[in-house]
Protein backbone atom coordinates (compact mmCIF):
# COMPACT_ATOMS: atom_id res chain seq x y z
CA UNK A 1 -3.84 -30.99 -0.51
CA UNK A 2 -1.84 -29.65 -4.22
CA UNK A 3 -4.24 -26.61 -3.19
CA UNK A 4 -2.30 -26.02 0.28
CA UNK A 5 1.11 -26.00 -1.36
CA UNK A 6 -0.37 -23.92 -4.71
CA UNK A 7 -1.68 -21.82 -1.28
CA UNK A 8 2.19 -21.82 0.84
CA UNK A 9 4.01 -21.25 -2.46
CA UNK A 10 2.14 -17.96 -3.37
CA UNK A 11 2.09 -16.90 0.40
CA UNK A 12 5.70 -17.20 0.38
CA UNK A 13 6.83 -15.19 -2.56
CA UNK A 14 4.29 -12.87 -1.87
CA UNK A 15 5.77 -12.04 1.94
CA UNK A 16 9.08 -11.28 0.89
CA UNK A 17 6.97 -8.99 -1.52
CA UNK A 18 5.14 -7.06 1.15
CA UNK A 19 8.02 -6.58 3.75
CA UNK A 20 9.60 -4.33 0.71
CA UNK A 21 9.27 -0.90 1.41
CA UNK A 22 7.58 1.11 -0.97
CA UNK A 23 5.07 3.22 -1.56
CA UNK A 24 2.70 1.78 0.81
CA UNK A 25 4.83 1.36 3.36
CA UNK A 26 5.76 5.32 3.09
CA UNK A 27 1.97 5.73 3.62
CA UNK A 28 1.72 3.69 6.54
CA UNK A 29 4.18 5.29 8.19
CA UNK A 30 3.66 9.22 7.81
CA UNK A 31 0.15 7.95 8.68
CA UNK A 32 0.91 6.60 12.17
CA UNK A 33 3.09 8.96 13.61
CA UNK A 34 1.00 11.76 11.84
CA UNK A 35 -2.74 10.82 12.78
CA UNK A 36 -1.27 7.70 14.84
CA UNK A 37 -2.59 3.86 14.93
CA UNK A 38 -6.08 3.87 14.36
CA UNK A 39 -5.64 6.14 10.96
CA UNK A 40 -3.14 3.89 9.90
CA UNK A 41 -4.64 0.54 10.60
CA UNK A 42 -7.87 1.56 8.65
CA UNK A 43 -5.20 2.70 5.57
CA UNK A 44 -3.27 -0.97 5.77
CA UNK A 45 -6.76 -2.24 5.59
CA UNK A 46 -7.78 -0.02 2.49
CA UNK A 47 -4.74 -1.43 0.70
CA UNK A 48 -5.75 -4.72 1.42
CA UNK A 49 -9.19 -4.05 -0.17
CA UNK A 50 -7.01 -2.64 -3.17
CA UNK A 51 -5.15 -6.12 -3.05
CA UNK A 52 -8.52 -8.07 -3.69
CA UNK A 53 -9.15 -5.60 -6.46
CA UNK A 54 -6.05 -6.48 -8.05
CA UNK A 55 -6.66 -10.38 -7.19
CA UNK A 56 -10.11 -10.63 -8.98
CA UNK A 57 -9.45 -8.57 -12.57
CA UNK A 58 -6.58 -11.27 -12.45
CA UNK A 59 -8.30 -14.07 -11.82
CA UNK A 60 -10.93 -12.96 -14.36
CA UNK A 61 -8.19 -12.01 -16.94
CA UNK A 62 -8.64 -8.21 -16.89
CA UNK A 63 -5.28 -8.13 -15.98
CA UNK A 64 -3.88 -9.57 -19.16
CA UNK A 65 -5.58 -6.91 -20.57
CA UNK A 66 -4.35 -3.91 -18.58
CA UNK A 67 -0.79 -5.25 -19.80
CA UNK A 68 -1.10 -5.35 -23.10
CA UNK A 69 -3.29 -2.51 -23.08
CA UNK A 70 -0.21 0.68 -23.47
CA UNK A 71 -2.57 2.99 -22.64
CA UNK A 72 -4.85 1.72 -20.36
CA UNK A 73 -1.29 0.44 -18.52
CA UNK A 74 -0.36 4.33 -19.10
CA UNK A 75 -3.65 5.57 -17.93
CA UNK A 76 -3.52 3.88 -14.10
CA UNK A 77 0.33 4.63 -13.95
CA UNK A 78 0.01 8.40 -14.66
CA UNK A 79 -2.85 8.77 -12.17
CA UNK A 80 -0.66 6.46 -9.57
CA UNK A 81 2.57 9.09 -10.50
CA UNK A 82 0.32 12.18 -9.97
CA UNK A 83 -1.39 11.10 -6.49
CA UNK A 84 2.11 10.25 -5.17
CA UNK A 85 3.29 13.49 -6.06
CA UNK A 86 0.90 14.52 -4.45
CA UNK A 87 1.15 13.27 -1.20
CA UNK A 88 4.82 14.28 -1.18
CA UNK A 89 4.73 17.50 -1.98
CA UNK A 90 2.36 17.88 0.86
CA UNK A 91 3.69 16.39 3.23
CA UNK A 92 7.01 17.96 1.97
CA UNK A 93 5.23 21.39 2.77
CA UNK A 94 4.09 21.27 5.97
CA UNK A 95 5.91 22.57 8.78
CA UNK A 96 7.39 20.91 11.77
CA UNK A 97 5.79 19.99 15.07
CA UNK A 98 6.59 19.16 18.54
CA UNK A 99 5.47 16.28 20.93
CA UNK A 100 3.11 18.01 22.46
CA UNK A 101 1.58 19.98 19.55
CA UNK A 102 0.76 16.46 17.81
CA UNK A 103 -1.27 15.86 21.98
CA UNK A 104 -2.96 18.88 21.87
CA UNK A 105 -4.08 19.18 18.49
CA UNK A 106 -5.03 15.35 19.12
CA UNK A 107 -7.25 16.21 21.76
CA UNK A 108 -9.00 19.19 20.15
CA UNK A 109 -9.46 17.61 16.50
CA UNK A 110 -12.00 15.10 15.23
CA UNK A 111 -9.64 11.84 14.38
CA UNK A 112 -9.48 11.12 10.77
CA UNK A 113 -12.30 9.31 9.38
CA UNK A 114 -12.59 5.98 8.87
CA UNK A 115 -13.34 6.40 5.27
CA UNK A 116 -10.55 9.16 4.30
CA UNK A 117 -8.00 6.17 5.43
CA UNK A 118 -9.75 3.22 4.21
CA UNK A 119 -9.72 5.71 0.70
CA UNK A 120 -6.03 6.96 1.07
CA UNK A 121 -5.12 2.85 1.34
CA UNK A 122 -7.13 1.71 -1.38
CA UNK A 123 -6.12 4.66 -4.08
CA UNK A 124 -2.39 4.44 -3.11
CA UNK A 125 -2.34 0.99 -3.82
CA UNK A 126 -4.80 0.58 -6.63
CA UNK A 127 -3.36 3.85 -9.01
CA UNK A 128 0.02 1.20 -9.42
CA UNK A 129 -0.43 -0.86 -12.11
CA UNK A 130 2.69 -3.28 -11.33
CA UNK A 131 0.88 -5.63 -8.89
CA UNK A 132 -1.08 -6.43 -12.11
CA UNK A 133 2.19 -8.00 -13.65
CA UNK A 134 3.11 -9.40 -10.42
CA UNK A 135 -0.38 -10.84 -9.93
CA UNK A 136 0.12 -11.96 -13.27
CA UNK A 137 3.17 -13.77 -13.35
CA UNK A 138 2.74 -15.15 -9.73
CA UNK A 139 -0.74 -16.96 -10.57
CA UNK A 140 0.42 -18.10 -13.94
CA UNK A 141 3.50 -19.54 -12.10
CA UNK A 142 2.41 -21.11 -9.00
CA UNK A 143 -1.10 -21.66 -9.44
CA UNK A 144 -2.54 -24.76 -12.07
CA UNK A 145 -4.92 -23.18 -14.48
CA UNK A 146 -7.29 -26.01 -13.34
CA UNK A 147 -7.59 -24.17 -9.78
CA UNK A 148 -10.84 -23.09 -10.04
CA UNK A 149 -11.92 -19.56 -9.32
CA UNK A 150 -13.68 -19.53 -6.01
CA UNK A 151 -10.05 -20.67 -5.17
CA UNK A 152 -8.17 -18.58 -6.47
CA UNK A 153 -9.60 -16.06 -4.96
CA UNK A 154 -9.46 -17.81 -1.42
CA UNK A 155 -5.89 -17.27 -2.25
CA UNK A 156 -6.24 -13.48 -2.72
CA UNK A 157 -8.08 -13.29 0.18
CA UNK A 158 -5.36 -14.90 2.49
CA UNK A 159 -2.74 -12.48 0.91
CA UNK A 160 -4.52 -9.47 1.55
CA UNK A 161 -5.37 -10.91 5.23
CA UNK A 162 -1.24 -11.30 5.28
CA UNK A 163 -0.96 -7.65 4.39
CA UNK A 164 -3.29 -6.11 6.59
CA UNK A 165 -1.53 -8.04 9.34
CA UNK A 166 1.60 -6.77 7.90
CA UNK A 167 0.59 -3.42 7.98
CA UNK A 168 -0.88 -3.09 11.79
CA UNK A 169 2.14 -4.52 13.08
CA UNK A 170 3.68 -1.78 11.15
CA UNK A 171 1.75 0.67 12.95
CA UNK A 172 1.58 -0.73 16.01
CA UNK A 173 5.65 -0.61 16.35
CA UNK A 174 5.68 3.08 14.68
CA UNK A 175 3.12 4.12 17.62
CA UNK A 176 4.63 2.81 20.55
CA UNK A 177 5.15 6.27 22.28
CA UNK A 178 8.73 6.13 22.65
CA UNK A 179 9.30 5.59 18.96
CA UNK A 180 6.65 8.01 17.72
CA UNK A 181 8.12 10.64 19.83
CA UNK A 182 11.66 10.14 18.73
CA UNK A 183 9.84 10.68 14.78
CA UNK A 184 7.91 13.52 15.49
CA UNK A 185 10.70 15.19 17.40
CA UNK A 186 12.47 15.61 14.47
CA UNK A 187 9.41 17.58 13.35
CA UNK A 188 10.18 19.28 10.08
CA UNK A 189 13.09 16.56 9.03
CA UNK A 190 10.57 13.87 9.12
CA UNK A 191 7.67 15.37 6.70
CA UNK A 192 10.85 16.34 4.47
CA UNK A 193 12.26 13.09 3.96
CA UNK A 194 8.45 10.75 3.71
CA UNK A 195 7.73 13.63 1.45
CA UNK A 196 10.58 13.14 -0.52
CA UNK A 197 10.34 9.38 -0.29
CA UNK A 198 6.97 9.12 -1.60
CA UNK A 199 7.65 11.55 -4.81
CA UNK A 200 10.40 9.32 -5.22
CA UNK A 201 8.14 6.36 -5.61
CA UNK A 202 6.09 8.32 -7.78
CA UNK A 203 8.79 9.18 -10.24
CA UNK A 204 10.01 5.41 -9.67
CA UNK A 205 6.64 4.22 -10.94
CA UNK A 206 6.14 6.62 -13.70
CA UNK A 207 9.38 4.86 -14.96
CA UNK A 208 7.52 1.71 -15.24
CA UNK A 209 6.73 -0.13 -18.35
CA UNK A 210 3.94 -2.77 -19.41
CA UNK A 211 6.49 -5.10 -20.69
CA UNK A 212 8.75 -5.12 -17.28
């Protein structure tokens, strides 16, 4: 039983966590109405790979290292800043479309793999080093240091469940036709502003320190 309310105490910080937009989110999104549900299903479920990442070097105490580490912290931010930037200024390059480009190149293309998404989810999320201070101060807060590991890491595994989840409803709503048309009618606008928005959350994280 003091395991089910260590286990509802963590699950309810961490949704209010998830439900932030961020980087992630940014992801998810140019990935639906881009490459559409599929693609961005398999990229919620790469970040929620990344998610048990972070969970086990916590529970194992890499973490505390990573934050007191300056450069190692420095090391996983800079490559987090750079693939951001990254993303952005592609998408921030590419030129508009129309509703029935996106259908016809759809029908003529290959879909995205599986494993470009599942990798696009897992990097995005794994290059940020500040779930490692979150993961940090939320198990040293909520859960006893007498929890054993096995679960601890039943926790971790519920929380990246609850982000996966998070993230195909996500992509379900943002490829419902009407809405998806209504983004990718505004064509050029639209890679503009998640361009924008995700070197934004690159520059945001290269702002980051391993004291904050």
């Amino acid at each position: 039983m003091p395991y089910m309310f260590e286990f509802l105490g963590l699950m309810a910080v961490f949704s209010i966590f998830i439900v932030a937009p961020g980087a992630d989110f940014a992801v998810i999104l140019r990935q639906s109405i881009v490459h559409g549900r599929r693609a961005a299903i398999m990229t919620g479920l790469g970040m929620g790979i990344s998610l048990l990442f972070h969970v086990s070097y916590t529970i194992l105490g890499l973490g505390l290292i990573v934050s007191q580490s300056l450069m190692l912290f420095a090391t996983i931010k800079w490559a987090g800043v750079a693939y951001l930037v990254y993303l952005g200024i592609n998408s921030f390059r590419e030129p508009g479309f129309k509703v029935r480009e996106i259908e016809v190149a759809a029908e003529r293309r290959q879909p995205v793999s599986v494993l470009k998404c599942l990798g696009m989810g897992f990097i995005t999320n794994a290059l940020n080093p500040k779930p490692v201070l979150f993961f940090l101060s939320l198990f040293s807060t909520l859960v006893h240091h007498d929890t054993p590991a096995l679960i601890q890491f039943s926790y971790g595994i519920g929380m990246a469940t609850a982000l996966v989840a998070w993230f195909a409803g996500v992509s379900y709503f943002f490829t419902v036709k009407a809405i998806r048309d209504r983004f990718i009618a505004s064509g050029k606008w639209f890679n503009r502003i998640t361009g924008a928005a995700l070197v934004g959350f690159g520059f945001r994280l290269a702002l980051a320190r391993a004291a904050d």
